[in-house]
C-alpha atoms as a PDB file:
ATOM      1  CA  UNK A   1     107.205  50.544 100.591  1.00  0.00           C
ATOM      2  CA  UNK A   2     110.318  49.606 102.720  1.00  0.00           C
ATOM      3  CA  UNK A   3     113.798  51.141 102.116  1.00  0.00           C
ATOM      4  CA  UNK A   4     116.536  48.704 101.743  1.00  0.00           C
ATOM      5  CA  UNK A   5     117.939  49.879 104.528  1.00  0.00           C
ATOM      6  CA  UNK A   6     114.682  48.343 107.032  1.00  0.00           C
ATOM      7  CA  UNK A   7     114.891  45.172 105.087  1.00  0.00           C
ATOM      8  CA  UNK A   8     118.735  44.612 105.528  1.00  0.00           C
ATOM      9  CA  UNK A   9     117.614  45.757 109.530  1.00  0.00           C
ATOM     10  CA  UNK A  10     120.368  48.050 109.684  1.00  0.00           C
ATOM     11  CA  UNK A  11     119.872  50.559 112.127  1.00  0.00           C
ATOM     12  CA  UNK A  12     119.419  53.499 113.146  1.00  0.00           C
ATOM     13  CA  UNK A  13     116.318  54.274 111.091  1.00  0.00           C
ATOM     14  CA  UNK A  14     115.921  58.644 110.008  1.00  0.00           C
ATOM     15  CA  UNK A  15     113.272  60.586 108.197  1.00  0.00           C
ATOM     16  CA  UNK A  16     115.019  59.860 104.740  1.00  0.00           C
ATOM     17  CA  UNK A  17     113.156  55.967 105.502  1.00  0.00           C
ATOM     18  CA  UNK A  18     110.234  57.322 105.606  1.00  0.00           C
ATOM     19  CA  UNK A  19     111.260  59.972 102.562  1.00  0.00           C
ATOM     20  CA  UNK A  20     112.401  56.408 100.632  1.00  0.00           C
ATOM     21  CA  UNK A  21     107.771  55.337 101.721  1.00  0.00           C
ATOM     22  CA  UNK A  22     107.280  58.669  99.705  1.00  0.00           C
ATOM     23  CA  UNK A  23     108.850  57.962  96.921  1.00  0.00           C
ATOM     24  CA  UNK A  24     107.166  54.907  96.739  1.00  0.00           C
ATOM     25  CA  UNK A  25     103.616  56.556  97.015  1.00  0.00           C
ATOM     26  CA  UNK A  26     104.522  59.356  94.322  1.00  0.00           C
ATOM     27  CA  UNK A  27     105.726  56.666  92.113  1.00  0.00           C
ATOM     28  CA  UNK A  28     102.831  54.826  92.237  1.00  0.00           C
ATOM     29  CA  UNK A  29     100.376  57.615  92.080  1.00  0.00           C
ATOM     30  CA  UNK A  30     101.957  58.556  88.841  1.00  0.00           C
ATOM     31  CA  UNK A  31     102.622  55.333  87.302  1.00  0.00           C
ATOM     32  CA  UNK A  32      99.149  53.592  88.533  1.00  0.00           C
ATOM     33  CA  UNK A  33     101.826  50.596  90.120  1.00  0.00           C
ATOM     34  CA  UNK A  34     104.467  50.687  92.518  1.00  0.00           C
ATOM     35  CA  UNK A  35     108.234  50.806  91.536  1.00  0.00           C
ATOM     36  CA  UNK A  36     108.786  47.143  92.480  1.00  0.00           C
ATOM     37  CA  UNK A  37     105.741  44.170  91.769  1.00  0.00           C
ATOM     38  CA  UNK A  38     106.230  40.477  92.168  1.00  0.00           C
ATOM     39  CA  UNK A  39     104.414  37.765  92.996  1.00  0.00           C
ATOM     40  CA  UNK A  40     106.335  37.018  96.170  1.00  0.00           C
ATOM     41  CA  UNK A  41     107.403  38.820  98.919  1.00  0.00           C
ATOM     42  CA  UNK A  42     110.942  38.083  98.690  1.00  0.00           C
ATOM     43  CA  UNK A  43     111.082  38.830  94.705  1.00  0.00           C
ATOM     44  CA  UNK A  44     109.921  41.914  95.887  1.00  0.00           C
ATOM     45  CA  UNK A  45     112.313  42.744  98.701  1.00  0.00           C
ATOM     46  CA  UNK A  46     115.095  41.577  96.389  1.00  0.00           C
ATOM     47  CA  UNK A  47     114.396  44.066  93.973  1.00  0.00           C
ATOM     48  CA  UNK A  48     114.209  47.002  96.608  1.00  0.00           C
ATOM     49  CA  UNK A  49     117.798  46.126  97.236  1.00  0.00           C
ATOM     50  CA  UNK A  50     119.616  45.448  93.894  1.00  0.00           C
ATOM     51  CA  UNK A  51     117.428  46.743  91.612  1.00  0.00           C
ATOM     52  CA  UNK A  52     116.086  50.320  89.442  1.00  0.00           C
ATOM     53  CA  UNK A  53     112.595  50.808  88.914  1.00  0.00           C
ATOM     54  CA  UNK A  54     111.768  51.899  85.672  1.00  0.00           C
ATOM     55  CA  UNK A  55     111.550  55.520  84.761  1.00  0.00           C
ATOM     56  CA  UNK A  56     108.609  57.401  85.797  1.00  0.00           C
ATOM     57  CA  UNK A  57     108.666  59.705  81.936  1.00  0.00           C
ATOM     58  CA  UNK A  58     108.595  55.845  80.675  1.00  0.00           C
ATOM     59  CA  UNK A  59     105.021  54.778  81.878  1.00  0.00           C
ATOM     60  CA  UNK A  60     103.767  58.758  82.815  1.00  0.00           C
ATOM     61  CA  UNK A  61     102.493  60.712  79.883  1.00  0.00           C
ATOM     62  CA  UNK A  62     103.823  64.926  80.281  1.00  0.00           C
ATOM     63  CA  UNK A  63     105.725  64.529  83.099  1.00  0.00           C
ATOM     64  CA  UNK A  64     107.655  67.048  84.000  1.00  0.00           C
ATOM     65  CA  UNK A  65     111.388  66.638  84.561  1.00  0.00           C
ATOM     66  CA  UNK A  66     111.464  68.060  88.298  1.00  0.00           C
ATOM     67  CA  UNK A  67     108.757  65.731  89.022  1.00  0.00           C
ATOM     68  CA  UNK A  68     110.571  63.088  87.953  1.00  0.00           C
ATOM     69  CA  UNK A  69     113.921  63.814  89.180  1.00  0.00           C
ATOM     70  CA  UNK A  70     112.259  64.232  92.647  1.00  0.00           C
ATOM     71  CA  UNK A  71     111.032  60.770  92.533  1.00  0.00           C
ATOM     72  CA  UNK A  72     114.353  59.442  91.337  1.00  0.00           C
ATOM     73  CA  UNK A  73     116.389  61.168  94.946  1.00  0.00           C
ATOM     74  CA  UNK A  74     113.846  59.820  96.834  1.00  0.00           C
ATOM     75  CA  UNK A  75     114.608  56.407  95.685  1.00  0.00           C
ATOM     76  CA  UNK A  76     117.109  56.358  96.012  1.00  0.00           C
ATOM     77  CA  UNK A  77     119.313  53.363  97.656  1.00  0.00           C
ATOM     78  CA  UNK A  78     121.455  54.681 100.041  1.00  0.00           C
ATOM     79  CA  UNK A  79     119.834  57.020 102.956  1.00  0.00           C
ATOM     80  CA  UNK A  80     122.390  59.780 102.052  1.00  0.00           C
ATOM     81  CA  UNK A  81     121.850  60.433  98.773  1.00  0.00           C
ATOM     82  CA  UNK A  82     118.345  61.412  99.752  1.00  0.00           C
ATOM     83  CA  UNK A  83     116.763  64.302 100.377  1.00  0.00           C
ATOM     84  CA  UNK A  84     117.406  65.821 103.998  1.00  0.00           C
ATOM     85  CA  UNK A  85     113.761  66.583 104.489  1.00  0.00           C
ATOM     86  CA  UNK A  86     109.881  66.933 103.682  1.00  0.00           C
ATOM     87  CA  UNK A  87     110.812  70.530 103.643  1.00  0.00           C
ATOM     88  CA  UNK A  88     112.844  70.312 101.096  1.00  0.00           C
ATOM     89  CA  UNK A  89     110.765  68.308  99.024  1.00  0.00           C
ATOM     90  CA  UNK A  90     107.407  70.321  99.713  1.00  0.00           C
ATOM     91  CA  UNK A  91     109.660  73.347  98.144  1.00  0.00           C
ATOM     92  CA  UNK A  92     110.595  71.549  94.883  1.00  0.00           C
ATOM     93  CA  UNK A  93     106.882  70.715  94.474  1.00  0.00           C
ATOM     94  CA  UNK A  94     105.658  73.962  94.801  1.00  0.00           C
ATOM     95  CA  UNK A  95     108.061  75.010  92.052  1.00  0.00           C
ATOM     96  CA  UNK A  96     106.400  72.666  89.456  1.00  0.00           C
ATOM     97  CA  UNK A  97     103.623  74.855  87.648  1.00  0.00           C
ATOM     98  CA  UNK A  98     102.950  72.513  85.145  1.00  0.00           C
ATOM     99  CA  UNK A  99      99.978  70.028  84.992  1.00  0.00           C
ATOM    100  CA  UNK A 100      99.782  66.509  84.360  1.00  0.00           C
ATOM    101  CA  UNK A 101      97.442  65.309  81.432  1.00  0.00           C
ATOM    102  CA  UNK A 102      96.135  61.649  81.034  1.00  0.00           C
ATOM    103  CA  UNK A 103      95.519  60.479  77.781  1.00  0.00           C
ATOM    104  CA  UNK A 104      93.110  58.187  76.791  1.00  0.00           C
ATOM    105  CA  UNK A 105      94.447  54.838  75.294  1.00  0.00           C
ATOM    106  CA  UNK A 106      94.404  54.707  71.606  1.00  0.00           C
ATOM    107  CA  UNK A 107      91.956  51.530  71.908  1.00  0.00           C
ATOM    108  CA  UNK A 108      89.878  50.077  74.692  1.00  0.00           C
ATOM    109  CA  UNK A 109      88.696  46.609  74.888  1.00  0.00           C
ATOM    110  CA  UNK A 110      86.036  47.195  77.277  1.00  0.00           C
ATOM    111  CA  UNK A 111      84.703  49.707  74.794  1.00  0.00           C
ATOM    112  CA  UNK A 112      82.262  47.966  71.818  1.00  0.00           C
ATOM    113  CA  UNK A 113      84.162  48.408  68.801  1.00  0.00           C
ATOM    114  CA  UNK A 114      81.803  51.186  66.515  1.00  0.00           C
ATOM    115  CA  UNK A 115      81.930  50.414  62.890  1.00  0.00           C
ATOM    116  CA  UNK A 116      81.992  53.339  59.783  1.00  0.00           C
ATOM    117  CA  UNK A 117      79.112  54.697  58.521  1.00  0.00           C
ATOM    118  CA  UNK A 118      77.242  52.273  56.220  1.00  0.00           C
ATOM    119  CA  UNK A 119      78.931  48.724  56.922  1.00  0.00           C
ATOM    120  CA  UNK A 120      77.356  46.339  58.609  1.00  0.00           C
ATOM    121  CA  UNK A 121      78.263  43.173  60.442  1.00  0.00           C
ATOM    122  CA  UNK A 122      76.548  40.147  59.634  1.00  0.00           C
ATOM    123  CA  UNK A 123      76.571  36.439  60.521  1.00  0.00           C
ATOM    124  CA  UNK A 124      75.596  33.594  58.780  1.00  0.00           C
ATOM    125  CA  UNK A 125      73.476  30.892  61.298  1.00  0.00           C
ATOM    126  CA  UNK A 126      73.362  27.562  60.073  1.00  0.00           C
ATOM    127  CA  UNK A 127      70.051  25.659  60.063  1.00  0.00           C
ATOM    128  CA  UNK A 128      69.270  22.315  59.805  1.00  0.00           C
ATOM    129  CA  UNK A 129      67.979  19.141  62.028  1.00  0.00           C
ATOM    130  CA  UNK A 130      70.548  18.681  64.924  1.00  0.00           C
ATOM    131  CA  UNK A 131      71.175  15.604  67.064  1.00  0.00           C
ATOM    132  CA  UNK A 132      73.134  16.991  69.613  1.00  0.00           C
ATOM    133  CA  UNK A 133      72.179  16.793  73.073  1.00  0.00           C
ATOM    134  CA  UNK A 134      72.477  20.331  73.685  1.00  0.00           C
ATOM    135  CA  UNK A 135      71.708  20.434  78.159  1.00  0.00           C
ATOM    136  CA  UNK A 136      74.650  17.192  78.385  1.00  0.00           C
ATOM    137  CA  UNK A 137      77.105  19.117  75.863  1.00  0.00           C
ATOM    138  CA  UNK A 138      76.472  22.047  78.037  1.00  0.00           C
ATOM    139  CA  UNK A 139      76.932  20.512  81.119  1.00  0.00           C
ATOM    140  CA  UNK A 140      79.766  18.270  79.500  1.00  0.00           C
ATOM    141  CA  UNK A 141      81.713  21.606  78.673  1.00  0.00           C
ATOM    142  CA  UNK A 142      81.342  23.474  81.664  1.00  0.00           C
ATOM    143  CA  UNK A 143      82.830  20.017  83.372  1.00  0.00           C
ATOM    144  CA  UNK A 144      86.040  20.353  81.146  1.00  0.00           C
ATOM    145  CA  UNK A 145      86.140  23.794  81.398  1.00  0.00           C
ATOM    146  CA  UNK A 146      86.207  24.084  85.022  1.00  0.00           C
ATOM    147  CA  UNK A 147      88.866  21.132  85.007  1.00  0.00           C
ATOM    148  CA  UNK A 148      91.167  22.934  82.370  1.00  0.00           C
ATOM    149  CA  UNK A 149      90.786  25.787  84.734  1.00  0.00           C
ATOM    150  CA  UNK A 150      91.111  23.864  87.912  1.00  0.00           C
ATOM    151  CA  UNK A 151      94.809  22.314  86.478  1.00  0.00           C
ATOM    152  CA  UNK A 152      95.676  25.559  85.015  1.00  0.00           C
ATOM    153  CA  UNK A 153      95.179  27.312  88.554  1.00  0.00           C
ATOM    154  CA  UNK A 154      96.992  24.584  90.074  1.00  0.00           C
ATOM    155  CA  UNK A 155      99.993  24.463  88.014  1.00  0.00           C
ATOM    156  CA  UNK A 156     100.679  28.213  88.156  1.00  0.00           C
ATOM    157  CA  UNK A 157     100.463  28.106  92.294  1.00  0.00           C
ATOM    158  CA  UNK A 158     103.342  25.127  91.937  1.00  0.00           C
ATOM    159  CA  UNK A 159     105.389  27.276  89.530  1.00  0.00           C
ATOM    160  CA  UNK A 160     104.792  30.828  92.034  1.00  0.00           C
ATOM    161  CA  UNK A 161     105.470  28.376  95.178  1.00  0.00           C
ATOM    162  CA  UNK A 162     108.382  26.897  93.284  1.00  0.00           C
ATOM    163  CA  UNK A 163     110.036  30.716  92.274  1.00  0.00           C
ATOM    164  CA  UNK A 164     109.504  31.865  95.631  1.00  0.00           C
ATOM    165  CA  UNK A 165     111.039  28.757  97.615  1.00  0.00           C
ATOM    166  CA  UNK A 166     114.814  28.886  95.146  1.00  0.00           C
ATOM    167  CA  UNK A 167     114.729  32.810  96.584  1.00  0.00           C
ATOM    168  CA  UNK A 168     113.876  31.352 100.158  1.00  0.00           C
ATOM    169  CA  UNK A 169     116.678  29.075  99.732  1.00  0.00           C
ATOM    170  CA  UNK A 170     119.299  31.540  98.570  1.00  0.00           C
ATOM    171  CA  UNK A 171     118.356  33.912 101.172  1.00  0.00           C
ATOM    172  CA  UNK A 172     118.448  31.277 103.814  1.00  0.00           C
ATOM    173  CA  UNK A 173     121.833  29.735 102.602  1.00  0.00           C
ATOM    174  CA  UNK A 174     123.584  33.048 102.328  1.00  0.00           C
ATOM    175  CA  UNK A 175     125.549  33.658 105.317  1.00  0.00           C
ATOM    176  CA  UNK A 176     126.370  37.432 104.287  1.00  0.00           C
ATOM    177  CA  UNK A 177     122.361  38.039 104.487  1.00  0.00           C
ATOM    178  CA  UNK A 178     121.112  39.722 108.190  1.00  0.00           C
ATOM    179  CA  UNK A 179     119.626  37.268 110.637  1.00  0.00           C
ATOM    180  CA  UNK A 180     116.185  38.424 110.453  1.00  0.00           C
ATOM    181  CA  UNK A 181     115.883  38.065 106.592  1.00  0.00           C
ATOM    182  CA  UNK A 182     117.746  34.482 107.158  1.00  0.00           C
ATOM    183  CA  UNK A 183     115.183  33.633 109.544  1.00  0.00           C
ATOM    184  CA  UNK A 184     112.181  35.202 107.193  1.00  0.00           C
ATOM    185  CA  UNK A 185     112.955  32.821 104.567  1.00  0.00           C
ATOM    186  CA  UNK A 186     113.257  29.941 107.215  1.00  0.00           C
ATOM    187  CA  UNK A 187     109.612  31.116 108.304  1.00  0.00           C
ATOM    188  CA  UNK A 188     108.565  31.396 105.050  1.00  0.00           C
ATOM    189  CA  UNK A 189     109.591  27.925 103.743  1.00  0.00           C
ATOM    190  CA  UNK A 190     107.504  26.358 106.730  1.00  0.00           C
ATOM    191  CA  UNK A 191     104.680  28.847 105.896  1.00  0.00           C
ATOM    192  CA  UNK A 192     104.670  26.697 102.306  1.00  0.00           C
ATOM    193  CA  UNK A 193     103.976  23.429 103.559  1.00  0.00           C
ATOM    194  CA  UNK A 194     104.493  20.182 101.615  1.00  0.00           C
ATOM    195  CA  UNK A 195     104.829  22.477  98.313  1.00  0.00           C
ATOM    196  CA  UNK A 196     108.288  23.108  99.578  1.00  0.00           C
ATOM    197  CA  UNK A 197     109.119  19.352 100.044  1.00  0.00           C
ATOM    198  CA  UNK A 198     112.393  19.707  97.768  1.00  0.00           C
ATOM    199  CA  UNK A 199     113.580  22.750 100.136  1.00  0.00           C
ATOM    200  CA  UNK A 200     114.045  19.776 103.109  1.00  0.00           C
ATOM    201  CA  UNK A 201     117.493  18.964 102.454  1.00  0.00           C
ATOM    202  CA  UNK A 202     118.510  22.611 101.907  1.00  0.00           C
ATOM    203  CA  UNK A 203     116.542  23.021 105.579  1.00  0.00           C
ATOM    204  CA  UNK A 204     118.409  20.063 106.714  1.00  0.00           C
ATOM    205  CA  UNK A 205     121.732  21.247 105.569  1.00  0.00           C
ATOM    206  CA  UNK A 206     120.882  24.744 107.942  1.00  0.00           C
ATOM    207  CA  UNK A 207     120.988  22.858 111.033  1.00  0.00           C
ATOM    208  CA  UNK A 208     124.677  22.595 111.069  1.00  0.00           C
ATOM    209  CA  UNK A 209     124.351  26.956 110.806  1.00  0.00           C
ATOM    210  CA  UNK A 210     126.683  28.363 113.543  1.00  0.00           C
ATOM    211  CA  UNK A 211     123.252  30.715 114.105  1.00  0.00           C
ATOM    212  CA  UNK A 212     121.322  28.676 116.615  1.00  0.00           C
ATOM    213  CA  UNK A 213     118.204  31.115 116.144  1.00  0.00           C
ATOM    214  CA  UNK A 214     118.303  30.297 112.232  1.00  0.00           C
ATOM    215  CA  UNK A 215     118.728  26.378 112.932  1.00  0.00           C
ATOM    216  CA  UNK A 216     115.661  26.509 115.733  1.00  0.00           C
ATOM    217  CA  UNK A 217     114.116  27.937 113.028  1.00  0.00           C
ATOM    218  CA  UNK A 218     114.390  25.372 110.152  1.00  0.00           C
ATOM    219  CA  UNK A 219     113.746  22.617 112.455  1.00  0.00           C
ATOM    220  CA  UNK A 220     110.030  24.288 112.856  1.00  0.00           C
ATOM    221  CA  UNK A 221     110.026  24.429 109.372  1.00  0.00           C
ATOM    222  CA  UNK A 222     110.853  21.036 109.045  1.00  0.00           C
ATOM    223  CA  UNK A 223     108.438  19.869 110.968  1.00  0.00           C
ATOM    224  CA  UNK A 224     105.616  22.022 108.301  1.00  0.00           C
ATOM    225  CA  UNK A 225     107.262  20.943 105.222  1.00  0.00           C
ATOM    226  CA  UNK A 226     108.248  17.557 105.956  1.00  0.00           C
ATOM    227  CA  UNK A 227     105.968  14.107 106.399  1.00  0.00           C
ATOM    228  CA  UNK A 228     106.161  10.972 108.824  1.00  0.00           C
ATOM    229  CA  UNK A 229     109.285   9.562 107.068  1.00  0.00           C
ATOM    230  CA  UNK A 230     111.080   7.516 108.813  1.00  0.00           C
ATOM    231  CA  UNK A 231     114.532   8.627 107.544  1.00  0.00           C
ATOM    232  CA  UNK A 232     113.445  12.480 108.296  1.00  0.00           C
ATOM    233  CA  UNK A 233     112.963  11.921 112.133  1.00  0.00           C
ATOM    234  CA  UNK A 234     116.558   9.903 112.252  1.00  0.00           C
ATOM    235  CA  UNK A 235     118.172  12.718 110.709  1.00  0.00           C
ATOM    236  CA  UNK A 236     116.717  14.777 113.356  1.00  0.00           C
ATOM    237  CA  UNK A 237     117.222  12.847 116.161  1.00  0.00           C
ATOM    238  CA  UNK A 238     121.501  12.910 115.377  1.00  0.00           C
ATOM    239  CA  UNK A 239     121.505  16.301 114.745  1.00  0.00           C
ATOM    240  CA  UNK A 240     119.639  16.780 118.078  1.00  0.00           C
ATOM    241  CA  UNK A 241     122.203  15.134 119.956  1.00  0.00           C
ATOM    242  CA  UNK A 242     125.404  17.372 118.556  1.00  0.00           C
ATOM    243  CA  UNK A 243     123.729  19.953 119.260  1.00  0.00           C
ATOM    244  CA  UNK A 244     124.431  21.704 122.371  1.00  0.00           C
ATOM    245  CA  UNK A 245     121.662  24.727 122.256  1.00  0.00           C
ATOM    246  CA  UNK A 246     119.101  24.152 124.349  1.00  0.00           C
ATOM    247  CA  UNK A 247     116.398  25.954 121.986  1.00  0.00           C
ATOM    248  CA  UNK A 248     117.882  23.877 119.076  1.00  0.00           C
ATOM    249  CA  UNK A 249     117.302  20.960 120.895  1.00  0.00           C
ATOM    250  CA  UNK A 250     113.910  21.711 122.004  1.00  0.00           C
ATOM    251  CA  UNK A 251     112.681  22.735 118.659  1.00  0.00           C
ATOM    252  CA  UNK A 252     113.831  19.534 117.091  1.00  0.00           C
ATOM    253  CA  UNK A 253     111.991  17.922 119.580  1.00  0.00           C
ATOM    254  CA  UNK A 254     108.262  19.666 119.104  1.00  0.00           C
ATOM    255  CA  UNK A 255     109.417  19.089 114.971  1.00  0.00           C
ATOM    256  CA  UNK A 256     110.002  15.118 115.384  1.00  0.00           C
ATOM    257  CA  UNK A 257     106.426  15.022 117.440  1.00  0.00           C
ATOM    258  CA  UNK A 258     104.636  16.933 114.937  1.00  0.00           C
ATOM    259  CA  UNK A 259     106.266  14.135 111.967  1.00  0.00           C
ATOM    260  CA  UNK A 260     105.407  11.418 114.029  1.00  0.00           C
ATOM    261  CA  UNK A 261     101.749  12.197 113.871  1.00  0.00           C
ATOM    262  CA  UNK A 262     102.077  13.536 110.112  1.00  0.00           C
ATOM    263  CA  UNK A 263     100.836  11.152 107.506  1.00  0.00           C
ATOM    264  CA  UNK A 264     103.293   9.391 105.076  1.00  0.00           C
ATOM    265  CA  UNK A 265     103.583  10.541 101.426  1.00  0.00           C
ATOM    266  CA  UNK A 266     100.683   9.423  99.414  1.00  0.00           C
ATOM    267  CA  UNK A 267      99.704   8.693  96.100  1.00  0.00           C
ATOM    268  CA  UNK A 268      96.813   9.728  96.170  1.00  0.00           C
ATOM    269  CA  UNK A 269      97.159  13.128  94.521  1.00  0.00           C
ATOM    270  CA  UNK A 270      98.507  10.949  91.299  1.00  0.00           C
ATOM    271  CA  UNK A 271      95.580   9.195  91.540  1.00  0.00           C
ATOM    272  CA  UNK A 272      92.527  11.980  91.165  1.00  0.00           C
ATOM    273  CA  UNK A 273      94.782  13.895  88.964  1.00  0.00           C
ATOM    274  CA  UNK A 274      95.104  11.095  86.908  1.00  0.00           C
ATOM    275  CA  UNK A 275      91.389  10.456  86.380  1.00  0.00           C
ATOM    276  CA  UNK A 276      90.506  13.948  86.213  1.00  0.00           C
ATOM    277  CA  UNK A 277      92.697  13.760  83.151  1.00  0.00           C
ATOM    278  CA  UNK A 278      90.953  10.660  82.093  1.00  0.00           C
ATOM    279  CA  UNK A 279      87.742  12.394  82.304  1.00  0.00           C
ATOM    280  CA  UNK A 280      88.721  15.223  80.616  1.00  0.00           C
ATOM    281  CA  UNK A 281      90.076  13.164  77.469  1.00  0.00           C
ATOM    282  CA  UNK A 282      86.240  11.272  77.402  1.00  0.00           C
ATOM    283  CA  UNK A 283      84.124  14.461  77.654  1.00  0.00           C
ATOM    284  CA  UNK A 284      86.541  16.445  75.210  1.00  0.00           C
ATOM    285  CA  UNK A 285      86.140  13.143  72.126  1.00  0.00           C
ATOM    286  CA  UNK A 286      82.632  13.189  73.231  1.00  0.00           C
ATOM    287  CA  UNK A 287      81.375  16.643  72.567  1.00  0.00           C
ATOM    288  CA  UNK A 288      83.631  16.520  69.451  1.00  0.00           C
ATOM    289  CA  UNK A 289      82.026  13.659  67.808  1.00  0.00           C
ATOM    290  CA  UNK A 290      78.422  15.631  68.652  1.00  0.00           C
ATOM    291  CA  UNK A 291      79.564  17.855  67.079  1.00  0.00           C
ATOM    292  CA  UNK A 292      81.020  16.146  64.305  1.00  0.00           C
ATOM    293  CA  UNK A 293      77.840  14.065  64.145  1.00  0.00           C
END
């Protein structure tokens, strides 16, 4: 629910920021979601700026024009094209007289689906001796299933991590973007760990930043996104000695001790992901020749 205006940290803040919060809440209480979704926080924030939410008449069954033009000023981007006041907007509600209806959806799938009067559904049950090891193929499937799952799970966290460190990036290599979102996307990185391992030579690159707050704050990064390599703590160590701030240099410092007691890159990961591949390939030809048998 923050105006652009708090997230660009351009001060001073008024009571059309906090008009902008209530825009947000009305939007949401009419929509059932808030103007702007994503599944990171930057996504988010990015759209705040630079981006129109979709109507309100769009996803709101009946509603009425002045409701939704009210909605529309108040989110609007720039603080002056707001309304001046609650007051003002207390008075435009209280002119609306007309009441909002909620439709039921045309179908629901949580509803059992009622047939017409005399049909019936039927199913036909196959009989017959069966050799199938029925608690094994149970337990078999509910192995693969939960690995399917597992891999599933696991490659949309790498794709969600992946979206959200290229905005981290861009926000952290634009120059034109305020210090505190610079440094949010700095923090942010860091918070990722070694799912942002591809964002260490766009970190690196920051440390030549004529900010010395932003640089302090990659190297901290660094030192959460990077491993014990060898190469890493070199880099770190010359950039430390050009480097004339004293926080700069101090940060680098506490980053190269936390690498030097980080483990190396491992394969390890290739490894169990391998085999639970393997195992899923077996149990999958398994239950499909009991099945076929």
């Amino acid at each position: 629910y923050m105006a652009p205006e708090q997230i660009q940290g351009k001060p001073p803040l008024s009571n059309r920021t906090d008009l902008y919060a209530l825009g947000c809440v009305l939007y949401e209480l009419l929509c059932g979601r808030p103007p702007f979704t994503g599944e990171a926080v930057a996504e988010v924030l990015q759209q705040h700026l630079r981006k129109e939410p979709a109507p309100v008449s769009s996803l709101t069954l009946d509603c009425p024009p002045e409701l939704e033009s009210i909605v529309n000023d108040l989110l609007e981007k720039a603080p002056d094209e707001r309304p001046e006041s609650a007051r003002e907007i207390a008075e435009r509600l209280n002119k609306i007289n007309k009441d909002i209806s909620v439709r039921a959806p045309r179908f629901n799938r949580n509803v059992p689906v009622t047939l017409p009067a005399g049909h019936k559904s039927t199913a036909e049950v196959a009989t017959g001796p069966r050799t199938l090891n029925k608690p094994l193929a149970v337990a078999l499937a509910a192995a693969l299933a939960a690995v399917v799952w597992l891999f599933a799970a696991r490659q949309h966290s790498i794709a969600v991590a992946e979206r959200s460190q290229r905005q981290f990036v861009a926000a952290l290599q634009d120059a034109k973007q305020p210090q505190a979102v610079r440094l949010y996307a700095a923090h942010s990185l860091g918070e990722l760990g070694h799912d942002a391992h591809s964002a260490l030579e766009p970190l690196l690159a920051t440390m030549t930043d004529g900010d010395p707050m932003v640089r302090a704050e990659a190297a901290r990064s660094i030192a959460k996104v990077g491993t014990g390599d060898a190469m890493l703590i070199a880099s770190l160590r010359k950039i430390q000695e050009r480097d004339d701030q004293p926080a700069v240099r101090e940060a680098i410092d506490a980053a190269v001790k936390l690498l030097n007691n980080a483990p190396g890159s491992s394969s390890l990961p290739l490894v169990l992901g391998g085999s639970t591949l393997l195992f899923a390939a077996v149990a999958g030809y398994w239950l499909w020749r009991q099945v076929k048998a």
